[in-house]
C-alpha atoms as a PDB file:
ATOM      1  CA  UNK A   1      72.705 110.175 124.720  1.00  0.00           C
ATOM      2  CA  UNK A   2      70.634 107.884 122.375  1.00  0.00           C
ATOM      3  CA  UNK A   3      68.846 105.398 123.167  1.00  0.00           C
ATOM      4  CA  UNK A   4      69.794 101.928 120.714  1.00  0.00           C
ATOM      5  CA  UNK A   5      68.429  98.478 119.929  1.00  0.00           C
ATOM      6  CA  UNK A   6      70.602  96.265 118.071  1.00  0.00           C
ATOM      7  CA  UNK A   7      70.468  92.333 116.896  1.00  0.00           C
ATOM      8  CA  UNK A   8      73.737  90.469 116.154  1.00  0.00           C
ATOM      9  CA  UNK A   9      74.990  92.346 119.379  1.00  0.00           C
ATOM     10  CA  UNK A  10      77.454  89.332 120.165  1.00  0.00           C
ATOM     11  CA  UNK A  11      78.769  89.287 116.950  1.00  0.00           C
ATOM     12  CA  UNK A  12      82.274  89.876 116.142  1.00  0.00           C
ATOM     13  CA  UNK A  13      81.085  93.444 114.683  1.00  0.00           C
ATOM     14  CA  UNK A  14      78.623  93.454 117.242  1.00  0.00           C
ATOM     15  CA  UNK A  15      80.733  93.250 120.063  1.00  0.00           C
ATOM     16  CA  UNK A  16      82.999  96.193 118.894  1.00  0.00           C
ATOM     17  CA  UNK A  17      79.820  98.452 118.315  1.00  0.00           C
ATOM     18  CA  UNK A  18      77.790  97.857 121.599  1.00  0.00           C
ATOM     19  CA  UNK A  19      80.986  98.644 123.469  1.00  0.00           C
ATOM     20  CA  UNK A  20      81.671 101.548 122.022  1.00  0.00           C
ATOM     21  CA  UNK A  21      78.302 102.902 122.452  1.00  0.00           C
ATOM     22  CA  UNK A  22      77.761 102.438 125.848  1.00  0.00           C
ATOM     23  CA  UNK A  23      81.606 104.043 126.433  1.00  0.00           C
ATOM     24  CA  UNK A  24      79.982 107.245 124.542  1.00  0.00           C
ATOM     25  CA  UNK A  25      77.241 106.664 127.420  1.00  0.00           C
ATOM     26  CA  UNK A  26      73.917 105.291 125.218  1.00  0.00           C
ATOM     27  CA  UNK A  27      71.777 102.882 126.379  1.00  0.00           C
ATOM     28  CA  UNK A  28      72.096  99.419 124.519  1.00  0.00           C
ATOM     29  CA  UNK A  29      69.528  96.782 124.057  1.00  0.00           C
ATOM     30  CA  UNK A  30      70.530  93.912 122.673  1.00  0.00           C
ATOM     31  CA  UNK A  31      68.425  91.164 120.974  1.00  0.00           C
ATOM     32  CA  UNK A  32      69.630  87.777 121.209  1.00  0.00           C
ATOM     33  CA  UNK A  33      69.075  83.778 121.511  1.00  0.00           C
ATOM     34  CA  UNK A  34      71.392  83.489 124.331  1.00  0.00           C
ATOM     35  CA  UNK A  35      70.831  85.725 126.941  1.00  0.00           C
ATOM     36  CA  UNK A  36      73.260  84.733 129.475  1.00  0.00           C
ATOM     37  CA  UNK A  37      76.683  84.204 127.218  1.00  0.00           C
ATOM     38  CA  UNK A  38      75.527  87.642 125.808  1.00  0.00           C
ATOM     39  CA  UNK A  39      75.149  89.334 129.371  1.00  0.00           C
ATOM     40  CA  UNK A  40      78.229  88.011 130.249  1.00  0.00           C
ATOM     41  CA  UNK A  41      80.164  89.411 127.062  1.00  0.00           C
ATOM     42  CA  UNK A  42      78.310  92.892 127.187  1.00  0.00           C
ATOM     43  CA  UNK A  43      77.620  94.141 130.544  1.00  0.00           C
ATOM     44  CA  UNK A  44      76.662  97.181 130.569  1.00  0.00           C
ATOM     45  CA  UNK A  45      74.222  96.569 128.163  1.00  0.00           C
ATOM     46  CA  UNK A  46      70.174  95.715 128.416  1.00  0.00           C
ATOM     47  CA  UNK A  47      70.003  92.136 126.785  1.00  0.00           C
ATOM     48  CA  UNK A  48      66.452  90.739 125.814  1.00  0.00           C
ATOM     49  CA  UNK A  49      65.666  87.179 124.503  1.00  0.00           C
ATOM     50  CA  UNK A  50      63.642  87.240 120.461  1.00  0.00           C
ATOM     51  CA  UNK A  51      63.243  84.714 118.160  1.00  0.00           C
ATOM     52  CA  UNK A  52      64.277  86.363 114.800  1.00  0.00           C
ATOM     53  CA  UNK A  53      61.682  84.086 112.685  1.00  0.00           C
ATOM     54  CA  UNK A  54      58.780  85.022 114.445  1.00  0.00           C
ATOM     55  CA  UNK A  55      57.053  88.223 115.967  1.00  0.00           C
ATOM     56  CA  UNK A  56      57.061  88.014 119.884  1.00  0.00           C
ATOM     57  CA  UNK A  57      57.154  90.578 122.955  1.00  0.00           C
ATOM     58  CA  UNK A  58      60.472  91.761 121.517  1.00  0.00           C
ATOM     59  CA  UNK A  59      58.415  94.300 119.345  1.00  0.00           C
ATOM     60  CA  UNK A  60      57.852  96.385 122.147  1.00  0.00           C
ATOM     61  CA  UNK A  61      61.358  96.683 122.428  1.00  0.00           C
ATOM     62  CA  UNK A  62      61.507  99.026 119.423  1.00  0.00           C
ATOM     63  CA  UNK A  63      59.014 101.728 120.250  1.00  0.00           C
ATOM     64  CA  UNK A  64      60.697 104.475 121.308  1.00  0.00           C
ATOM     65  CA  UNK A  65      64.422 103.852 120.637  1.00  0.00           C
ATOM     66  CA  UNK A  66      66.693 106.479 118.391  1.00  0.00           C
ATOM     67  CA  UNK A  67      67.984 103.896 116.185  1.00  0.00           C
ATOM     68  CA  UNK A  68      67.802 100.311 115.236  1.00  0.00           C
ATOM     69  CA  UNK A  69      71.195  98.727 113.849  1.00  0.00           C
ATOM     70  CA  UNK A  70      70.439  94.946 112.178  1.00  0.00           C
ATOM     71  CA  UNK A  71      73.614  92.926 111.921  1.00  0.00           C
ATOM     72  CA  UNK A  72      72.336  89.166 112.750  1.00  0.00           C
ATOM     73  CA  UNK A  73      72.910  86.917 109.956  1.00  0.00           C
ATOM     74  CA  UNK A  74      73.832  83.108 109.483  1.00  0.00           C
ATOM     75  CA  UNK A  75      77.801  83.226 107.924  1.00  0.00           C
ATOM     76  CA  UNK A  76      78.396  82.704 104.504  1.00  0.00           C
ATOM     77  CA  UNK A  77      81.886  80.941 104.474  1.00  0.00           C
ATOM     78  CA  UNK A  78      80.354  77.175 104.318  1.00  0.00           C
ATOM     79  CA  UNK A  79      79.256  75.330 101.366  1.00  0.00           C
ATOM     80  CA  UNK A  80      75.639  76.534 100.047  1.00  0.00           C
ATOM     81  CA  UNK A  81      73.617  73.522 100.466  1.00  0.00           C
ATOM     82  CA  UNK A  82      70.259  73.789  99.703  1.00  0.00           C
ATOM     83  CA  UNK A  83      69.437  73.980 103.749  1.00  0.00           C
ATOM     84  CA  UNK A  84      72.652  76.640 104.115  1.00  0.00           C
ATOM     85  CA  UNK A  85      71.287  78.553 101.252  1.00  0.00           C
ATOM     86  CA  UNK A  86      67.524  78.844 102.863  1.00  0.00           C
ATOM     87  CA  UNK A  87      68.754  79.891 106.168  1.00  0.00           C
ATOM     88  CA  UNK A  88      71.509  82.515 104.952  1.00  0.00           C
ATOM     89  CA  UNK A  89      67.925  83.968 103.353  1.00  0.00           C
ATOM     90  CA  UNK A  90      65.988  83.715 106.240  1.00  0.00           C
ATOM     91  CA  UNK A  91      68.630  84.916 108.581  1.00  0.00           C
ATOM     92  CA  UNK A  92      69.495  88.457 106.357  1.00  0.00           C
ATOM     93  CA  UNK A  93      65.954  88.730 104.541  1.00  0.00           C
ATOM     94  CA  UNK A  94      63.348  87.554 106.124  1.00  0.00           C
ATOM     95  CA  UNK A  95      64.778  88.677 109.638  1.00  0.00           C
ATOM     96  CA  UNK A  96      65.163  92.305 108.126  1.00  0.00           C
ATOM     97  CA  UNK A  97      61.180  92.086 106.916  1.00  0.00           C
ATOM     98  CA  UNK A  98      60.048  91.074 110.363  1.00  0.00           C
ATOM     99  CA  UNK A  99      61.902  93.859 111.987  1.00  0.00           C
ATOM    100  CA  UNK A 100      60.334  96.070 109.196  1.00  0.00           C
ATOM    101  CA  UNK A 101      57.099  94.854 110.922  1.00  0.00           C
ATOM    102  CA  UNK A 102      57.896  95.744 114.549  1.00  0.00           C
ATOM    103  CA  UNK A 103      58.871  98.780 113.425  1.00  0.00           C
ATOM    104  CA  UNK A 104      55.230  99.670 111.609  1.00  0.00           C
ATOM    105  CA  UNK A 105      53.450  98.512 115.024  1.00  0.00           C
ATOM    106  CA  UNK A 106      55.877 100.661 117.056  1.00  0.00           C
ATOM    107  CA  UNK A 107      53.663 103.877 118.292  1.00  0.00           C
ATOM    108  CA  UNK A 108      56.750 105.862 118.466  1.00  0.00           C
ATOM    109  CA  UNK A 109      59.483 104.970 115.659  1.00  0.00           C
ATOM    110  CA  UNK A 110      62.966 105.345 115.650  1.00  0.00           C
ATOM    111  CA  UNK A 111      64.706 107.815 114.052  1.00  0.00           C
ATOM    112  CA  UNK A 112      67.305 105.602 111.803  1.00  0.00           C
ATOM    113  CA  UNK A 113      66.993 101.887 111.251  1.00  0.00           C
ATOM    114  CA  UNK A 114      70.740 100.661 109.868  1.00  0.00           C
ATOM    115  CA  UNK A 115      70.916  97.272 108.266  1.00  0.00           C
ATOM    116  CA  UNK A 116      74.235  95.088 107.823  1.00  0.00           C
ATOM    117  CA  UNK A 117      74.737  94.361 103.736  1.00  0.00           C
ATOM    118  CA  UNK A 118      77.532  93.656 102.544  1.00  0.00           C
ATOM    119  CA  UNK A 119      79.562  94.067  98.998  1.00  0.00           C
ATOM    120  CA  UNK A 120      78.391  90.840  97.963  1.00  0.00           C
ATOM    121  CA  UNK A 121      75.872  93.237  96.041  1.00  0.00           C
ATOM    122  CA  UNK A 122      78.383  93.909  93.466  1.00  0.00           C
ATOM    123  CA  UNK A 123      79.181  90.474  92.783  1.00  0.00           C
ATOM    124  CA  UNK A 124      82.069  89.076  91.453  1.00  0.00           C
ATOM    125  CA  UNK A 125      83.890  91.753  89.380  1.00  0.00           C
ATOM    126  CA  UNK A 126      86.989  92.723  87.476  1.00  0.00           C
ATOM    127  CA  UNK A 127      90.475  94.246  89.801  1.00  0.00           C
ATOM    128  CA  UNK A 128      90.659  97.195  87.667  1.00  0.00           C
ATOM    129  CA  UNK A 129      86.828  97.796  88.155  1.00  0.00           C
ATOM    130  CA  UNK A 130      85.945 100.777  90.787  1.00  0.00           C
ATOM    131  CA  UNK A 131      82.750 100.450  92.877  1.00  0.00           C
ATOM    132  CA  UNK A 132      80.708 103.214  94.369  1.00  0.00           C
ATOM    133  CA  UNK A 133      77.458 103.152  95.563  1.00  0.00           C
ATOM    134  CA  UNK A 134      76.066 104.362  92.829  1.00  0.00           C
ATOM    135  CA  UNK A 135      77.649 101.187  90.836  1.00  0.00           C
ATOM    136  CA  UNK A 136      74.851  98.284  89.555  1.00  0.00           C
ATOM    137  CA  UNK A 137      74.508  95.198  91.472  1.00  0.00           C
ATOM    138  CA  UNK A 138      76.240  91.856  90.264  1.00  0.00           C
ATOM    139  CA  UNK A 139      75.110  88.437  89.334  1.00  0.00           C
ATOM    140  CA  UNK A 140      75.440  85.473  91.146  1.00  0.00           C
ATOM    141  CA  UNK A 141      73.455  83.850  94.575  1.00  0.00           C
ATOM    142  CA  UNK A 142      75.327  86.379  96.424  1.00  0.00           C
ATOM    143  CA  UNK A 143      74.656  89.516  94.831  1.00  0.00           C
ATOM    144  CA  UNK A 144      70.816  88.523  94.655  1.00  0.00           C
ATOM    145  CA  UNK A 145      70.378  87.548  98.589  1.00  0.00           C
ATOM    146  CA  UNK A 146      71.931  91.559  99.106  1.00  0.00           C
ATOM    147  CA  UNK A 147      69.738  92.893  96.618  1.00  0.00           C
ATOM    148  CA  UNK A 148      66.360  91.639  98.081  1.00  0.00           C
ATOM    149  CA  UNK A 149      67.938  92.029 101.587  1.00  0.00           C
ATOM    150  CA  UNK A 150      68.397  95.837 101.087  1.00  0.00           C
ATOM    151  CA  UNK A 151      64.958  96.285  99.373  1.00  0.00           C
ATOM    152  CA  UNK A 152      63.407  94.788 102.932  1.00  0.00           C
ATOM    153  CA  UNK A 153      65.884  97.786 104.503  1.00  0.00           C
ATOM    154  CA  UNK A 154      65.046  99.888 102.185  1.00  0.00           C
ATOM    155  CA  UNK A 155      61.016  99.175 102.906  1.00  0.00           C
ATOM    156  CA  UNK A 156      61.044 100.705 106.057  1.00  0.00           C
ATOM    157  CA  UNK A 157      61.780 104.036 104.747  1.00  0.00           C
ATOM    158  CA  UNK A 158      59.210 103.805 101.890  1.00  0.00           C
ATOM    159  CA  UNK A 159      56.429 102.433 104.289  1.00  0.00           C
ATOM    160  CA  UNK A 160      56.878 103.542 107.557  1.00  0.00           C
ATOM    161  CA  UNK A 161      59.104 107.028 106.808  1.00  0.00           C
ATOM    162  CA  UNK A 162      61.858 105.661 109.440  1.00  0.00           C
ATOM    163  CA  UNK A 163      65.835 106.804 107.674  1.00  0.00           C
ATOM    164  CA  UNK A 164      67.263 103.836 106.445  1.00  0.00           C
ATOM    165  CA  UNK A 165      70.823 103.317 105.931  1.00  0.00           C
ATOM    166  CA  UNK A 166      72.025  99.825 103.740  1.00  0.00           C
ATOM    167  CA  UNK A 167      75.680  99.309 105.544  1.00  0.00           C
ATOM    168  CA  UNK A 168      77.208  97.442 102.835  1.00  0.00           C
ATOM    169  CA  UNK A 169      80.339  95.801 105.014  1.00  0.00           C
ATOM    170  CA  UNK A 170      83.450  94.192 103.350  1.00  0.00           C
ATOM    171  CA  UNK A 171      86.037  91.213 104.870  1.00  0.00           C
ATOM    172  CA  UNK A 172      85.801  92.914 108.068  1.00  0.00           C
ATOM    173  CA  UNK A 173      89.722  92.146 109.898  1.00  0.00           C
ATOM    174  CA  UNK A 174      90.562  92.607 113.720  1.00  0.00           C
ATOM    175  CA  UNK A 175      91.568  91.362 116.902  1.00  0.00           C
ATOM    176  CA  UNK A 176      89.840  88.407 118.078  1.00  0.00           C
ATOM    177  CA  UNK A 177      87.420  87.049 115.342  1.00  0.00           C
ATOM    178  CA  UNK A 178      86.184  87.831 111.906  1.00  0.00           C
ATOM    179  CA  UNK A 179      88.110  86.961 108.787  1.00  0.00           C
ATOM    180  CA  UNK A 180      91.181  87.393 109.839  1.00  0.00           C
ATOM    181  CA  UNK A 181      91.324  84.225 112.270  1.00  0.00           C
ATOM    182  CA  UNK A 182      90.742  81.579 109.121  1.00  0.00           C
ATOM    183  CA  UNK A 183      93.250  83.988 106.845  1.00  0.00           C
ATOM    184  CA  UNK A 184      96.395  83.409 109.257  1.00  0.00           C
ATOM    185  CA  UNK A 185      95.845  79.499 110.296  1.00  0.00           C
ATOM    186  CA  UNK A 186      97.676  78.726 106.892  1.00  0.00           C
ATOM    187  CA  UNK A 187     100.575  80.864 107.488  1.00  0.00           C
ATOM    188  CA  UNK A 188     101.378  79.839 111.165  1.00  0.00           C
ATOM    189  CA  UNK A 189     101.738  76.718 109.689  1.00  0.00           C
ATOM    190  CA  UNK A 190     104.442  78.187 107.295  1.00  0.00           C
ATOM    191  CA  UNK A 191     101.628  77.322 103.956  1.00  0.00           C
ATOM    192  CA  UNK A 192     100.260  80.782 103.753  1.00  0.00           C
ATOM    193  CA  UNK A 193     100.363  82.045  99.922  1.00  0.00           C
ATOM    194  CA  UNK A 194      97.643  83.906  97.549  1.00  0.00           C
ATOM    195  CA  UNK A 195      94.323  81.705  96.188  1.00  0.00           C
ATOM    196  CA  UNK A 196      94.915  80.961  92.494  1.00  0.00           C
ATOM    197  CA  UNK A 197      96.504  83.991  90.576  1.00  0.00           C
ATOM    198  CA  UNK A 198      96.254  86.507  93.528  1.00  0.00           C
ATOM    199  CA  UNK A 199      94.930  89.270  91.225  1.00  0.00           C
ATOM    200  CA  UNK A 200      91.269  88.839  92.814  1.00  0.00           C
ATOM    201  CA  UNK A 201      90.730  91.805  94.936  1.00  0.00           C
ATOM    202  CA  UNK A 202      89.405  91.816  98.393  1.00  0.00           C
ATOM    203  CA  UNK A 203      87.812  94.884 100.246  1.00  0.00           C
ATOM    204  CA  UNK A 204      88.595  94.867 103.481  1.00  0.00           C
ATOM    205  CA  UNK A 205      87.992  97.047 106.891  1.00  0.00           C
ATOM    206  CA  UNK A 206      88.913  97.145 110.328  1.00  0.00           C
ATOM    207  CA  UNK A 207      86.436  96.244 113.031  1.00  0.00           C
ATOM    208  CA  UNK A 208      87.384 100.003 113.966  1.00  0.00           C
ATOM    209  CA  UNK A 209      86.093 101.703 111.171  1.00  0.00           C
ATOM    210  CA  UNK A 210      82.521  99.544 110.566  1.00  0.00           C
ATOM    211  CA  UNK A 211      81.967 100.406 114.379  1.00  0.00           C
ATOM    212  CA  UNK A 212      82.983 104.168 113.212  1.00  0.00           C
ATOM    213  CA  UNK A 213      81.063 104.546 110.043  1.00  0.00           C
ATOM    214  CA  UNK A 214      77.842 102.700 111.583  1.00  0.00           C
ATOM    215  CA  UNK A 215      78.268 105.469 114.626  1.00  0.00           C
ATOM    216  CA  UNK A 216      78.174 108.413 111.769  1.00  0.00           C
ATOM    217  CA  UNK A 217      75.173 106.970 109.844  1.00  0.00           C
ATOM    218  CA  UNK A 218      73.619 106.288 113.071  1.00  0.00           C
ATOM    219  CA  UNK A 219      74.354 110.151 114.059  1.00  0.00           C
ATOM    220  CA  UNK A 220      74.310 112.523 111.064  1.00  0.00           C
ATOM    221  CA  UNK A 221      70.852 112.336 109.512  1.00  0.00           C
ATOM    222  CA  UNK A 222      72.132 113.397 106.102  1.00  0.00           C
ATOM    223  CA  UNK A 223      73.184 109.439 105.867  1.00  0.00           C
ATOM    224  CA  UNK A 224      70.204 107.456 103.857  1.00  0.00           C
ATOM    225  CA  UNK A 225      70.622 104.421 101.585  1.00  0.00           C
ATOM    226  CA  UNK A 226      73.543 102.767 100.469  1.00  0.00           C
ATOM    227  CA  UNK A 227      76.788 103.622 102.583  1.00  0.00           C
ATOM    228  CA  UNK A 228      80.402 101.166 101.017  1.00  0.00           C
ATOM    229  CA  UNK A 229      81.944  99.808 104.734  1.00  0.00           C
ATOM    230  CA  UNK A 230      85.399  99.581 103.319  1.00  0.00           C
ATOM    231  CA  UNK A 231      89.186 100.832 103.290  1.00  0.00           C
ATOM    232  CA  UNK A 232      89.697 103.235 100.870  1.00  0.00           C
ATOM    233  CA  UNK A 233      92.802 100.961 100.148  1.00  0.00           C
ATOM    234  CA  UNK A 234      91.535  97.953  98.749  1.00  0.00           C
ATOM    235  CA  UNK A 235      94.342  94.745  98.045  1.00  0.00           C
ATOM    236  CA  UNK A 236      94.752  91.727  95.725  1.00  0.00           C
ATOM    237  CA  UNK A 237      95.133  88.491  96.959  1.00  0.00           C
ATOM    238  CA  UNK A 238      98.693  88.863  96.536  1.00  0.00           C
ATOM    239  CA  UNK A 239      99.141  91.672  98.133  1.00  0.00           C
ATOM    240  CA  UNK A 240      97.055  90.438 100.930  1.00  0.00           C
ATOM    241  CA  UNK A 241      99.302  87.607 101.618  1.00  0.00           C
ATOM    242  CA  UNK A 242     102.569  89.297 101.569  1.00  0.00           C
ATOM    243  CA  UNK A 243     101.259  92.067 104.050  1.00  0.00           C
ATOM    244  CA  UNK A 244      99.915  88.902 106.171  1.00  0.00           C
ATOM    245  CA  UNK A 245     103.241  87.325 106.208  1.00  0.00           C
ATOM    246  CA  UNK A 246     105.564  90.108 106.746  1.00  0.00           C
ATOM    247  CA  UNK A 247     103.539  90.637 110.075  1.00  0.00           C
ATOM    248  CA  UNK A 248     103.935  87.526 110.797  1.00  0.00           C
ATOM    249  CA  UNK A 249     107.306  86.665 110.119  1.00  0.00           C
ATOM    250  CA  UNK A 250     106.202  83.658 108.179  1.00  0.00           C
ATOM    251  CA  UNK A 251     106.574  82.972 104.105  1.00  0.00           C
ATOM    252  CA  UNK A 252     104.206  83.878 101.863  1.00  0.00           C
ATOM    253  CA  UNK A 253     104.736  81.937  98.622  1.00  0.00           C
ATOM    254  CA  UNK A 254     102.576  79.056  98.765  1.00  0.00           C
ATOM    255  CA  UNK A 255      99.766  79.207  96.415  1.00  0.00           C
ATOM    256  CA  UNK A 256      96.375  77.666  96.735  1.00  0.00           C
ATOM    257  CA  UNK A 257      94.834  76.765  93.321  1.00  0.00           C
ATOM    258  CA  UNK A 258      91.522  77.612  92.757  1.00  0.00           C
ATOM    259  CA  UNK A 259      90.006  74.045  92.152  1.00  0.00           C
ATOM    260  CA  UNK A 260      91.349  72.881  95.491  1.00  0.00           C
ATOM    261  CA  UNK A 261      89.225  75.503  97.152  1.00  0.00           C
ATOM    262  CA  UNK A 262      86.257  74.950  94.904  1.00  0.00           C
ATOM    263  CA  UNK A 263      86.280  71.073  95.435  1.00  0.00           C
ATOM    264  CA  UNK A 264      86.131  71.902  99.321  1.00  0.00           C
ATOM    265  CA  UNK A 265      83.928  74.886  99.022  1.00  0.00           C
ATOM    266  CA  UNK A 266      81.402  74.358  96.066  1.00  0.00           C
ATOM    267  CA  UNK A 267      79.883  77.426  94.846  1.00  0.00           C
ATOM    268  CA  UNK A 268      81.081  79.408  97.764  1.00  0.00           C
ATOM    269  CA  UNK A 269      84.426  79.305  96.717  1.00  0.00           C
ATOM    270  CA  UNK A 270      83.209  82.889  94.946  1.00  0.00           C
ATOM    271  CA  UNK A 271      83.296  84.287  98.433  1.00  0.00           C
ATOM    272  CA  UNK A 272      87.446  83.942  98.232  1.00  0.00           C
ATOM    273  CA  UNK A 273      88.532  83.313  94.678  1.00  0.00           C
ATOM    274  CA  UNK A 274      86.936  86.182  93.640  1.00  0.00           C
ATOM    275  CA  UNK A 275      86.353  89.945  94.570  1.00  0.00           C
ATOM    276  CA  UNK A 276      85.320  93.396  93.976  1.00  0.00           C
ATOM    277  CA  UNK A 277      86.975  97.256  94.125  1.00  0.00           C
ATOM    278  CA  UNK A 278      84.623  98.923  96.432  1.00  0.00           C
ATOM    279  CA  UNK A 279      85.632 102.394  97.057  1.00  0.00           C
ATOM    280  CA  UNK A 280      84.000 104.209 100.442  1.00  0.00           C
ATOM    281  CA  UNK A 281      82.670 107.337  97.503  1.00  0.00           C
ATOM    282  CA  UNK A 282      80.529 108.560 100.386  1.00  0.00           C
ATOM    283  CA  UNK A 283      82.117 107.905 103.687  1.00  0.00           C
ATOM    284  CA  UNK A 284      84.727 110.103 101.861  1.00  0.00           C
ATOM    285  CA  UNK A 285      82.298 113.014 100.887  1.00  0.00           C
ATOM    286  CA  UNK A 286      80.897 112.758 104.681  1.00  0.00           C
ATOM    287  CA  UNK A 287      84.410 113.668 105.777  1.00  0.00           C
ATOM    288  CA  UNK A 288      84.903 110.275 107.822  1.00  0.00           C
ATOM    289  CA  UNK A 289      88.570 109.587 109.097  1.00  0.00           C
ATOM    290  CA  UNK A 290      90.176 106.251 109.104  1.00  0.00           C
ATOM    291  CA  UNK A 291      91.315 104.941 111.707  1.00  0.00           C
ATOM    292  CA  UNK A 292      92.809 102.136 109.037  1.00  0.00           C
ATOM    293  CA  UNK A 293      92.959 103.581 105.793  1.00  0.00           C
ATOM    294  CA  UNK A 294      96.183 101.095 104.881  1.00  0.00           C
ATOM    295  CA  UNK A 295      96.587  97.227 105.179  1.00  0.00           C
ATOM    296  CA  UNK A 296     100.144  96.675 106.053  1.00  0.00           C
ATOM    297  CA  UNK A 297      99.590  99.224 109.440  1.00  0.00           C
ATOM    298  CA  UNK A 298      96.426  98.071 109.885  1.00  0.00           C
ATOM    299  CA  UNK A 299      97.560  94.100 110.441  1.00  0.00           C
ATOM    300  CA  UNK A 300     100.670  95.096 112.137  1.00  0.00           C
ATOM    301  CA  UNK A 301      97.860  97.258 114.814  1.00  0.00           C
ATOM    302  CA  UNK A 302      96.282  94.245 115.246  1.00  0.00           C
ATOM    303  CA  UNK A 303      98.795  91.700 115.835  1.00  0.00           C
ATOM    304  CA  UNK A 304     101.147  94.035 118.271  1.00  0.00           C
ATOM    305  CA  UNK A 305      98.248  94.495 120.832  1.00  0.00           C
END
């Protein structure tokens, strides 16, 4: 039994994780800004009020735990404004700093501290193009926000010798939230169809396997740094869409063009008219199983429960 403290506990991700933790019989604490409509959604769980911009009586809640998994952070999918740009800093950097600092005042440490990323990090990158971890970081407002965000993970290693594992999560799919809910609104319509050419590739995972791979870098000690939260079965746009619409009985052919989505989106259009081929390199050498190695079965588990 460990004992666990994690933020972004009522999360989509969140949810799946804390669940599945206490079922294995840990003890949860959850940090969060709404204490009841958290309670209510975990029970089972210990849930404690912070305020993620500012150091509080939270802190105390770290000393002594096993592990610390950090997975609050403001969504990306809006237009960046300069006031949406500031908080989706705050929200993944700053917040991961000022947990870096509760954990250097903590008498007793915890063992692992785990930190959401994200393949942002690689930035905006060829189909064709294979990522592991050990592959460079992109270019773009994206790839920078990851790259600073991980150095703050990465900071409570080098400061306060706490493991630190950089969970770098892609377009996380499931029941009940996450990506997946704005992807099928088109096609129930009967206007689903691939963004521009459909060759930009998206690297996806089920809620499933994050909660998996965050339990095995949370568990085997051998897990430090970078860790790629994907399928091992990445898809293009296209393919995406057609898998979509065969499990949903609806068509598939309707394209999007690209400026459409940048005129509504800005720069964040990046986040869906382009992609990158992140392979799982070390989730593969650790021996991890997926649950959801495949798209096609993966959508059709989702949609027959």
């Amino acid at each position: 039994m460990k004992t666990v403290l994690v933020t972004g506990g009522s999360g989509f991700i969140g949810r799946g994780l804390v669940k599945d933790l206490l079922a294995r019989g840990d003890r949860v604490t959850v940090l969060t800004r709404d204490v009841g409509r958290t309670q209510a959604a975990l029970p089972g769980a210990r849930v404690v009020s912070w305020s993620s911009d500012r150091p509080g009586p939270w802190f105390e809640e770290v000393d002594g735990v096993d592990g610390v998994i950090h997975l609050a952070g403001e969504s990306i999918v809006k237009r960046w404004s300069e006031d949406a740009r500031r908080e989706i800093v705050r929200s993944r950097i700053d917040t991961t700093r000022l947990m870096g600092e509760a954990i250097g005042k903590a008498k007793r440490k915890p063992g692992a501290f785990l930190c959401a990323s994200a393949v942002g990090y690689y930035g905006p990158q060829p189909g064709e193009r294979v990522l592991d971890e050990d592959a460079p970081p992109g270019e773009g407002f994206l790839a920078d926000v990851v790259v600073h965000w991980e150095e703050a993970a990465r900071a409570v290693e080098e400061q306060h010798g706490v493991r630190s594992v950089q969970l770098r999560i892609g377009v996380v799919i499931g029941e009940g939230g996450g990506a997946l809910d704005k992807m099928i609104a088109p096609f129930r319509l009967f206007l689903g169809g691939p963004i521009g050419d459909g060759k930009q590739v998206t690297s996806w995972i089920h809620r499933d396997d994050v909660v998996g791979l965050t339990l095995l870098a949370l568990d085997n000690e051998a897990v430090r740094g970078p860790l790629n939260v994907t399928a091992p079965h990445a898809a293009t746009g296209e393919e995406l869409a057609r898998a979509i619409g065969a499990v949903l009985r609806r068509p598939s052919w309707l394209r999007v063009p690209e400026a459409m989505v940048k005129l509504g989106m800005g720069d964040a259009a990046e986040i869906i008219t382009t992609g990158q081929r992140v392979y799982p390199r070390r989730a593969e050498a650790l021996g991890y199983q997926f649950r959801h190695a495949r798209l096609a079965p993966a959508l059709e588990s989702i949609f027959s429960r």
